[in-house]
N, C-alpha and C. Protein backbone atom coordinates (compact mmCIF):
# COMPACT_ATOMS: atom_id res chain seq x y z
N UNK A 1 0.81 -1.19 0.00
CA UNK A 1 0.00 0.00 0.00
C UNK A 1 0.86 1.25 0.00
N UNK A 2 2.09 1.15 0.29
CA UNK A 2 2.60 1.99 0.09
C UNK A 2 2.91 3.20 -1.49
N UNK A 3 2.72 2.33 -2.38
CA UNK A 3 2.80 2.89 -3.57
C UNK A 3 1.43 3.89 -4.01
N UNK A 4 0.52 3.50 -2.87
CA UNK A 4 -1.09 4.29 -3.20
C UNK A 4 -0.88 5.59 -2.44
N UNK A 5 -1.06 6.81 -3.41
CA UNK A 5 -0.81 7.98 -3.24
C UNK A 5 -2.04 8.60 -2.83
N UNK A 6 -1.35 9.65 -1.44
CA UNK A 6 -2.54 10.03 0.00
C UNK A 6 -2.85 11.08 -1.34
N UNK A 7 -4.41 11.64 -1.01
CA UNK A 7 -5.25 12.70 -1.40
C UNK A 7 -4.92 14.28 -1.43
N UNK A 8 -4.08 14.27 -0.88
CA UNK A 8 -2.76 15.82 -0.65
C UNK A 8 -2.01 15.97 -1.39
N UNK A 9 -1.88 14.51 -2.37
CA UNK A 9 -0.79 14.75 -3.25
C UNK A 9 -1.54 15.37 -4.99
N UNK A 10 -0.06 15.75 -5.30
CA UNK A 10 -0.67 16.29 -6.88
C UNK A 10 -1.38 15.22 -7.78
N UNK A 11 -1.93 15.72 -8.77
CA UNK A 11 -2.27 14.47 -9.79
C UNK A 11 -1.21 14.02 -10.61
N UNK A 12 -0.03 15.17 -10.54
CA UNK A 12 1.32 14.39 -11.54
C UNK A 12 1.64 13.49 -10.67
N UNK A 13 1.66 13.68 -9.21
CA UNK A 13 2.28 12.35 -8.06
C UNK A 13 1.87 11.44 -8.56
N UNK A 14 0.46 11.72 -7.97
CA UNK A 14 -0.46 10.28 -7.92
C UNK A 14 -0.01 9.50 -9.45
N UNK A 15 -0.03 9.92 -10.83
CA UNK A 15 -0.01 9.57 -12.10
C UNK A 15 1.29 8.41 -11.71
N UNK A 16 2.54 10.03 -11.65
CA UNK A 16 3.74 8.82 -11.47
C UNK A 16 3.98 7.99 -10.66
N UNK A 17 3.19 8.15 -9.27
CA UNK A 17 3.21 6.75 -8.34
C UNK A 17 2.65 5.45 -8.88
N UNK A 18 1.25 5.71 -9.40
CA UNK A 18 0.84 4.76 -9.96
C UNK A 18 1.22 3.98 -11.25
N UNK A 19 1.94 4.95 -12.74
CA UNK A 19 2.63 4.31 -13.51
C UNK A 19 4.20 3.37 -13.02
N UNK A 20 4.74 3.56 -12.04
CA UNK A 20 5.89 3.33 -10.89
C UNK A 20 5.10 1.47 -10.33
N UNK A 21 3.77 1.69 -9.90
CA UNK A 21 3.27 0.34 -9.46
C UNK A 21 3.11 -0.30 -10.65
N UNK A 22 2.43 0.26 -11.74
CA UNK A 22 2.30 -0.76 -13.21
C UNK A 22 3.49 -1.26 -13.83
N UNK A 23 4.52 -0.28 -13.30
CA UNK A 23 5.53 -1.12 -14.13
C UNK A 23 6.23 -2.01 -13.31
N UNK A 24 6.32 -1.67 -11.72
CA UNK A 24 7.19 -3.08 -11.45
C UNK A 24 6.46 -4.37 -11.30
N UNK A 25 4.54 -3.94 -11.60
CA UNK A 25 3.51 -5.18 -11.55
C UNK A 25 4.44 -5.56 -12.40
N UNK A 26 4.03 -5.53 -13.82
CA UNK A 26 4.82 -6.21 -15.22
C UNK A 26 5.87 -6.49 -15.44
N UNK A 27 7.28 -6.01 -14.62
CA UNK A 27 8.03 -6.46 -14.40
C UNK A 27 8.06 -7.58 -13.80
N UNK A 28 7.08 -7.90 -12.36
CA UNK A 28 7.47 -9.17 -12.29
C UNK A 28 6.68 -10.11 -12.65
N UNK A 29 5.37 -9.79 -13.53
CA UNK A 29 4.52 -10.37 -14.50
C UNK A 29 5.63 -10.96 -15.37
N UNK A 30 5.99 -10.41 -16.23
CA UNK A 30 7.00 -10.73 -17.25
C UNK A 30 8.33 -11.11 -17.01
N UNK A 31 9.16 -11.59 -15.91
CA UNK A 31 10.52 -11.68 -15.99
C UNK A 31 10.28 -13.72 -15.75
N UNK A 32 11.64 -14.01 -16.60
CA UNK A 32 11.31 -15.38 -16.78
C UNK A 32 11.27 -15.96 -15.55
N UNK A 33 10.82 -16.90 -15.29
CA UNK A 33 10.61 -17.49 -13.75
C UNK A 33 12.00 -18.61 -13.72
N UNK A 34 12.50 -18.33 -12.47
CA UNK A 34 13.61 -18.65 -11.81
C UNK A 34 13.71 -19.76 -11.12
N UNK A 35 13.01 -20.78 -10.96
CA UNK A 35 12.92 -22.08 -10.24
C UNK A 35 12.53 -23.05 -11.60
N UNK A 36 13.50 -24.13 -11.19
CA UNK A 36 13.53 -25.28 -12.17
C UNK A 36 14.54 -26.01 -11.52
N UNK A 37 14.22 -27.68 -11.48
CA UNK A 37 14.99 -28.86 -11.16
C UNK A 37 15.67 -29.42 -12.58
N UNK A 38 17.18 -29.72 -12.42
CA UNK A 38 17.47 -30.35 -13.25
C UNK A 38 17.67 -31.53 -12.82
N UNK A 39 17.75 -32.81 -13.64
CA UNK A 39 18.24 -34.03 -13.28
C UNK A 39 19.58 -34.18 -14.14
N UNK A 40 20.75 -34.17 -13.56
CA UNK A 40 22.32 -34.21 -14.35
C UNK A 40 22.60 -35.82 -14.02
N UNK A 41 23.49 -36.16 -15.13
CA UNK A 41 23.92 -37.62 -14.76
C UNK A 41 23.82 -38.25 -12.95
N UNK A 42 24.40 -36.91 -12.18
CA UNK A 42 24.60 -37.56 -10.99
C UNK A 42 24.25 -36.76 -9.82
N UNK A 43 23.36 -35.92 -10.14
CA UNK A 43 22.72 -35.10 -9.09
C UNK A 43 21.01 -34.03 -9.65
N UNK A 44 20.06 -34.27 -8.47
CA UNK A 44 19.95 -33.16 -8.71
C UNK A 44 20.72 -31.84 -8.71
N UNK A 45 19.79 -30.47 -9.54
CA UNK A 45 20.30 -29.43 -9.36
C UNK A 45 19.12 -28.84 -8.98
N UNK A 46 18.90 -27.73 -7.75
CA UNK A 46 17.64 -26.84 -8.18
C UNK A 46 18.05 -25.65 -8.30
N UNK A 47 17.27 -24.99 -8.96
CA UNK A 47 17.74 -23.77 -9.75
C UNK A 47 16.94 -22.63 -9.28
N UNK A 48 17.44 -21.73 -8.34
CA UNK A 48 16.32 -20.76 -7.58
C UNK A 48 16.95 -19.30 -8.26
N UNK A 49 16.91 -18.17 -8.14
CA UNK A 49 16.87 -17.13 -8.32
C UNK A 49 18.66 -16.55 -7.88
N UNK A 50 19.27 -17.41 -6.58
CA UNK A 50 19.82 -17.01 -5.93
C UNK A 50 21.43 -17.87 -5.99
N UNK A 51 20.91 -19.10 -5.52
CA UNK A 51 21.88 -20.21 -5.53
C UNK A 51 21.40 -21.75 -6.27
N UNK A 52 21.98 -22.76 -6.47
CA UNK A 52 21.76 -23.81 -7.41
C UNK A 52 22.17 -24.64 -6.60
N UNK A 53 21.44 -25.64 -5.28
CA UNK A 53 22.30 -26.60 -4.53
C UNK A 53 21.91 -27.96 -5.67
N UNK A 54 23.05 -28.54 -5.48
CA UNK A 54 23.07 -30.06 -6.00
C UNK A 54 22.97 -30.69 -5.29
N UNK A 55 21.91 -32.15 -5.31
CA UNK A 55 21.84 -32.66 -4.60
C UNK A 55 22.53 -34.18 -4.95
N UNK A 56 22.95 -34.72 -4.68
CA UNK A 56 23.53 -36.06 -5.78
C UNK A 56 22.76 -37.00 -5.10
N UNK A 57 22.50 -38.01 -5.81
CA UNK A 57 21.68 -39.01 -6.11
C UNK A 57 21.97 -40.31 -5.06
N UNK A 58 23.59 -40.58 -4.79
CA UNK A 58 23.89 -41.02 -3.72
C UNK A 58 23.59 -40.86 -2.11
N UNK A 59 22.64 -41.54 -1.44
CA UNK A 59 22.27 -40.98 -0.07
C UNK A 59 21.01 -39.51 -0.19
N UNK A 60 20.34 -39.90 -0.77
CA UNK A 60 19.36 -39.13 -2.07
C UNK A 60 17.87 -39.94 -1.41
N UNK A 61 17.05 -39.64 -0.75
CA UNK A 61 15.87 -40.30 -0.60
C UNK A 61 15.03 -39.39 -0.90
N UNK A 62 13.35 -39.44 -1.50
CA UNK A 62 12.20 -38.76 -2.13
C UNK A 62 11.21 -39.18 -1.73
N UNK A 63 10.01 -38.78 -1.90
CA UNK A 63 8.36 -39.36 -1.47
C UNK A 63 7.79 -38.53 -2.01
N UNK A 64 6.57 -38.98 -1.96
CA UNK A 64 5.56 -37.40 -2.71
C UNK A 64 4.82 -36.85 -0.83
N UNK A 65 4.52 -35.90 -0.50
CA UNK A 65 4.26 -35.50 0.37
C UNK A 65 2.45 -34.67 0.66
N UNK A 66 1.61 -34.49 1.71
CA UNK A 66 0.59 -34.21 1.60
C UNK A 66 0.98 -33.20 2.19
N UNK A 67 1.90 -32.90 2.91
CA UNK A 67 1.97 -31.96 3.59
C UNK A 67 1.52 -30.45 3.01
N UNK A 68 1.71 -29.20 3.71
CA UNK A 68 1.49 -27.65 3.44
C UNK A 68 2.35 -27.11 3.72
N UNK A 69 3.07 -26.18 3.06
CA UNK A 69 3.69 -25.18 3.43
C UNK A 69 3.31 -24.76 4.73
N UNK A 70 3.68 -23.85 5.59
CA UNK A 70 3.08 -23.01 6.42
C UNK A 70 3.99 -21.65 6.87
N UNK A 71 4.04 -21.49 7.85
CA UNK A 71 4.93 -20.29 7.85
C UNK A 71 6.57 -20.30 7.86
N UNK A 72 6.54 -19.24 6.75
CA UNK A 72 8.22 -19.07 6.08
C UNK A 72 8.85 -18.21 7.04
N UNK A 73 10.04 -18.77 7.63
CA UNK A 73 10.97 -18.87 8.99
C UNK A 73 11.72 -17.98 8.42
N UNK A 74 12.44 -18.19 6.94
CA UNK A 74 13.48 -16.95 6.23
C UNK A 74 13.53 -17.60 4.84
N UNK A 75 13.56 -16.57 4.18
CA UNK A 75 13.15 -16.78 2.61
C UNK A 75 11.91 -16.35 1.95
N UNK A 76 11.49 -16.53 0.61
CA UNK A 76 11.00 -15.91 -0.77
C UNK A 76 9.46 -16.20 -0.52
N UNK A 77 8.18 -15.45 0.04
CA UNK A 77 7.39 -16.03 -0.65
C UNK A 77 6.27 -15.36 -1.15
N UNK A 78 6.41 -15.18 -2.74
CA UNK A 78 5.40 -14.73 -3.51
C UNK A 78 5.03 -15.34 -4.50
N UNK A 79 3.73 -15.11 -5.01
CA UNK A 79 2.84 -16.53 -6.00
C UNK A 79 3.57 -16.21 -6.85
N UNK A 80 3.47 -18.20 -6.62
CA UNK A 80 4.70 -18.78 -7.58
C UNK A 80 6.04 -19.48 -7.39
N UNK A 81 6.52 -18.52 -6.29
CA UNK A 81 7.85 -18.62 -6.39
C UNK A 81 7.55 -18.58 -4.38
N UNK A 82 8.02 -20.00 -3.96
CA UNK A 82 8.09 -20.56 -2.81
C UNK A 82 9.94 -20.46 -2.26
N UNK A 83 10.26 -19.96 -1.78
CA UNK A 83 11.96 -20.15 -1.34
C UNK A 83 12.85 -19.83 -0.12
N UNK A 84 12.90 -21.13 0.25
CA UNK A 84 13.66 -20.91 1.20
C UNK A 84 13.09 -21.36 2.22
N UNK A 85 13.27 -21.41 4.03
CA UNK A 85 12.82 -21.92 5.19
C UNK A 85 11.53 -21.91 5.53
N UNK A 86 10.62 -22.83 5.45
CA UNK A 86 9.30 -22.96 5.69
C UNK A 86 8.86 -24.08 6.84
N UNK A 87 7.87 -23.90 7.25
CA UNK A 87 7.44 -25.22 8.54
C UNK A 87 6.45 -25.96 7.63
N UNK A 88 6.44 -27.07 7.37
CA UNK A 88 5.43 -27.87 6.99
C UNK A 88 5.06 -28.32 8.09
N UNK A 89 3.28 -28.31 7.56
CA UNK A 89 2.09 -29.08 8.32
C UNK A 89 1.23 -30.22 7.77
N UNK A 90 0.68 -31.23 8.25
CA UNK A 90 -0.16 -32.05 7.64
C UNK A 90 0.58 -33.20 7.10
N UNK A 91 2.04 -32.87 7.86
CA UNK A 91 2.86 -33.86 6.75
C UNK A 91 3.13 -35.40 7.64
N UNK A 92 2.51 -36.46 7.35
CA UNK A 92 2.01 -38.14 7.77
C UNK A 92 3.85 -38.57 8.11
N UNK A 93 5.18 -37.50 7.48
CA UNK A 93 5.46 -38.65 7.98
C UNK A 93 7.05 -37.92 9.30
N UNK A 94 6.90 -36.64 9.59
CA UNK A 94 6.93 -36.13 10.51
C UNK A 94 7.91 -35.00 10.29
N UNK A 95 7.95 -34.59 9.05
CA UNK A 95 9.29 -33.87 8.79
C UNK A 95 8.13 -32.25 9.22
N UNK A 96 8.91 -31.86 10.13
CA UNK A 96 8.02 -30.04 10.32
C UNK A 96 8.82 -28.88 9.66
N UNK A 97 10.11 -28.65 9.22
CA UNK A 97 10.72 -27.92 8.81
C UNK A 97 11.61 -28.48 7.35
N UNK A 98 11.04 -27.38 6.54
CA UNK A 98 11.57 -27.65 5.22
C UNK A 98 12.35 -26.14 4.48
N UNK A 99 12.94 -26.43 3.33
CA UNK A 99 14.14 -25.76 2.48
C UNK A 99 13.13 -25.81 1.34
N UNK A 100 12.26 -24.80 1.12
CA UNK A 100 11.44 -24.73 -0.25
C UNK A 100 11.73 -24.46 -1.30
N UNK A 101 11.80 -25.18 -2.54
CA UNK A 101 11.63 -24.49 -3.82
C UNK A 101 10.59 -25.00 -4.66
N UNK A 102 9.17 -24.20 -4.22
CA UNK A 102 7.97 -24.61 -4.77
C UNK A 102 7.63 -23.49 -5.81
N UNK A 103 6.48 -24.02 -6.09
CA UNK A 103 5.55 -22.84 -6.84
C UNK A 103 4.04 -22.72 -6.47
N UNK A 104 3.94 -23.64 -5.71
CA UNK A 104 3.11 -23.74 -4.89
C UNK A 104 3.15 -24.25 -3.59
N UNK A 105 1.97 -24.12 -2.42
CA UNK A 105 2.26 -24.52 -1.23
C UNK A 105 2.27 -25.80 -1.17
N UNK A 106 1.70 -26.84 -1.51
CA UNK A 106 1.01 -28.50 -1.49
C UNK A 106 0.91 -29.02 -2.63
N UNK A 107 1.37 -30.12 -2.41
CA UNK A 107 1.04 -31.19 -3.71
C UNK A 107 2.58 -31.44 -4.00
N UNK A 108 3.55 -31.34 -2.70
CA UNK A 108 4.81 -31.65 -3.32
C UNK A 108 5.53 -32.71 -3.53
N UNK A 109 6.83 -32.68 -3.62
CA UNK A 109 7.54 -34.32 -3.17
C UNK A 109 8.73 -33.78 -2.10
N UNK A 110 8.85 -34.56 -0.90
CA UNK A 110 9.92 -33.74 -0.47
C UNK A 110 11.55 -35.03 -0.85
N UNK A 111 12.58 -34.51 -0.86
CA UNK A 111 13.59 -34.65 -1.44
C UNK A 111 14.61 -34.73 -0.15
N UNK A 112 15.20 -36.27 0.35
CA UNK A 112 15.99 -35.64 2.25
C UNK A 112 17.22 -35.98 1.72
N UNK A 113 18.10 -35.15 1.95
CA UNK A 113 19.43 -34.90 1.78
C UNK A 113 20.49 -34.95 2.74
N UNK A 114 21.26 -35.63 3.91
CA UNK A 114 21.76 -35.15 4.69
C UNK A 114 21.15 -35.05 6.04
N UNK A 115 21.27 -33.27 5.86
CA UNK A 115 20.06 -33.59 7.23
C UNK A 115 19.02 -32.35 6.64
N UNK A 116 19.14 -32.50 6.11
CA UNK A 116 18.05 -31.39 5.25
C UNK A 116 16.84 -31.97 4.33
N UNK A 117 15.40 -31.46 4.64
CA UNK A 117 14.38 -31.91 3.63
C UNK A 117 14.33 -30.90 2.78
N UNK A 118 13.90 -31.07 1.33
CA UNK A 118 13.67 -30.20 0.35
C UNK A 118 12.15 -30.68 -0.15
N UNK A 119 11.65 -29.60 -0.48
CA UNK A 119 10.18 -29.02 -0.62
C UNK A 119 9.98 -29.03 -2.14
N UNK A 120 9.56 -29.63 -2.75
CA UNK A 120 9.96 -29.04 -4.74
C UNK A 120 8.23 -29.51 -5.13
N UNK A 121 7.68 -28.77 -6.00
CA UNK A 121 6.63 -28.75 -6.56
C UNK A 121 6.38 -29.19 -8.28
N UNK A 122 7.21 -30.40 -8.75
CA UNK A 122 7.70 -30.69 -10.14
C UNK A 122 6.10 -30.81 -10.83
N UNK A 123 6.23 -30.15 -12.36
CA UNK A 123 5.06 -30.62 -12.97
C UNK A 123 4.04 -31.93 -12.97
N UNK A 124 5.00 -32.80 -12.80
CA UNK A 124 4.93 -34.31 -12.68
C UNK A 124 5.32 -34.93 -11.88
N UNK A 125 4.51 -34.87 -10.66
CA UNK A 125 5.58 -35.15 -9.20
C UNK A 125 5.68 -37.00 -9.30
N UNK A 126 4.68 -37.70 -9.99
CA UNK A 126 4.79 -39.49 -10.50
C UNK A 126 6.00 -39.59 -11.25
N UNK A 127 6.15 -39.02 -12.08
CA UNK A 127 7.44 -38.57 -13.63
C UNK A 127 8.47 -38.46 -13.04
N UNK A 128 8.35 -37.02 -12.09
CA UNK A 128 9.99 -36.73 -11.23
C UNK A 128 10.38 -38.08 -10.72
N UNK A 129 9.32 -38.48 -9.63
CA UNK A 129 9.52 -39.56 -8.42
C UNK A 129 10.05 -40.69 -9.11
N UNK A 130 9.54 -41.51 -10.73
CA UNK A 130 10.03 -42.86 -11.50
C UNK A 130 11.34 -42.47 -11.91
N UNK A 131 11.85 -41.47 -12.57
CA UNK A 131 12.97 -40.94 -12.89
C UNK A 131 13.75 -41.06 -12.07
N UNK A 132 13.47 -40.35 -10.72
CA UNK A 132 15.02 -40.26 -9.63
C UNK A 132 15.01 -41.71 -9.74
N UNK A 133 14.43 -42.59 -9.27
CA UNK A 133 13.58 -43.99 -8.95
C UNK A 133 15.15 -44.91 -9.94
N UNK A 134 14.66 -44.41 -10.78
CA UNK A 134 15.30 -44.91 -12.28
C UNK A 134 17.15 -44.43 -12.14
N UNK A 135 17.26 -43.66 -11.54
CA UNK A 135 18.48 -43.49 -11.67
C UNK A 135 19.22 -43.38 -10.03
N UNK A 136 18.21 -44.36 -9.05
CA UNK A 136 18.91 -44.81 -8.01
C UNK A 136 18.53 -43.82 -6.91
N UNK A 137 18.17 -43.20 -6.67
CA UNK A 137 17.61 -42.59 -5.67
C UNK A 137 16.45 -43.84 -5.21
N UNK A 138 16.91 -43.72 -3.77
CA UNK A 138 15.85 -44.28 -2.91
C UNK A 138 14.20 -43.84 -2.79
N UNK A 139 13.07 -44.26 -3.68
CA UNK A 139 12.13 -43.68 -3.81
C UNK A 139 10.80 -44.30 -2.69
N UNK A 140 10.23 -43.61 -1.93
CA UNK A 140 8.92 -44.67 -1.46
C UNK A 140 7.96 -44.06 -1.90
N UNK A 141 6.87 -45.05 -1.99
CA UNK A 141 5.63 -44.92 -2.47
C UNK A 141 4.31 -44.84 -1.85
């Protein structure tokens, strides 16, 4: 709300405040979207805006998850673009804190690495899950 110009101001304000909100709307209407998983011979990669962790496939476990997002601890979140420290809820199999790179809140697969869960929202979360599956990642069903 800040960009909405008080009643005291001129009409050139108000004009250029408001052409100022249309364009960084469309700016981030239009800038290519920044999250994407790759699968490389021997790791994931995810691909956020910021950094690209790899995850390799060795010591690599996946599931598809019911869980929800819920509240983001530190990190990105605007529609679309999910990133970074979130608490999952609803999730059957007890993980409460997750490393997001969604595009949405639910319907994910989470991805455990270490000691870290990852949050990912793939077009084809069956597709992603047979693939890792396929190339040795520990998958359950």
């Amino acid at each position: 709300m800040a960009l909405i110009p008080d009643e005291g101001n001129t009409p050139l304000l108000r004009g250029v405040m408001t052409a100022l909100a249309l364009c960084v709307l469309a700016l981030f209407q239009g800038a290519p979207r920044r999250l994407a998983y790759t699968l490389t011979p021997d790791a994931v990669v995810i691909r956020r805006i910021l950094n690209q962790p790899r995850l390799p496939y060795a010591g690599l476990s996946a599931c598809r998850t019911s869980g929800v997002l819920g509240i983001r601890t530190f990190g990105t979140g605007m529609p679309g673009y999910l990133s970074g420290h979130f608490t999952l809820s609803h999730d059957g199999q007890g993980v409460s804190r997750v490393l997001a790179a969604a595009s949405a809140g639910q319907g994910g697969v989470l991805l455990h690495s270490g000691d870290a869960h990852y949050f990912l929202t793939p077009a084809d979360p069956q597709a992603f899950l047979a693939e890792l599956a396929r190339r040795g990642t520990g998958v359950a069903i």
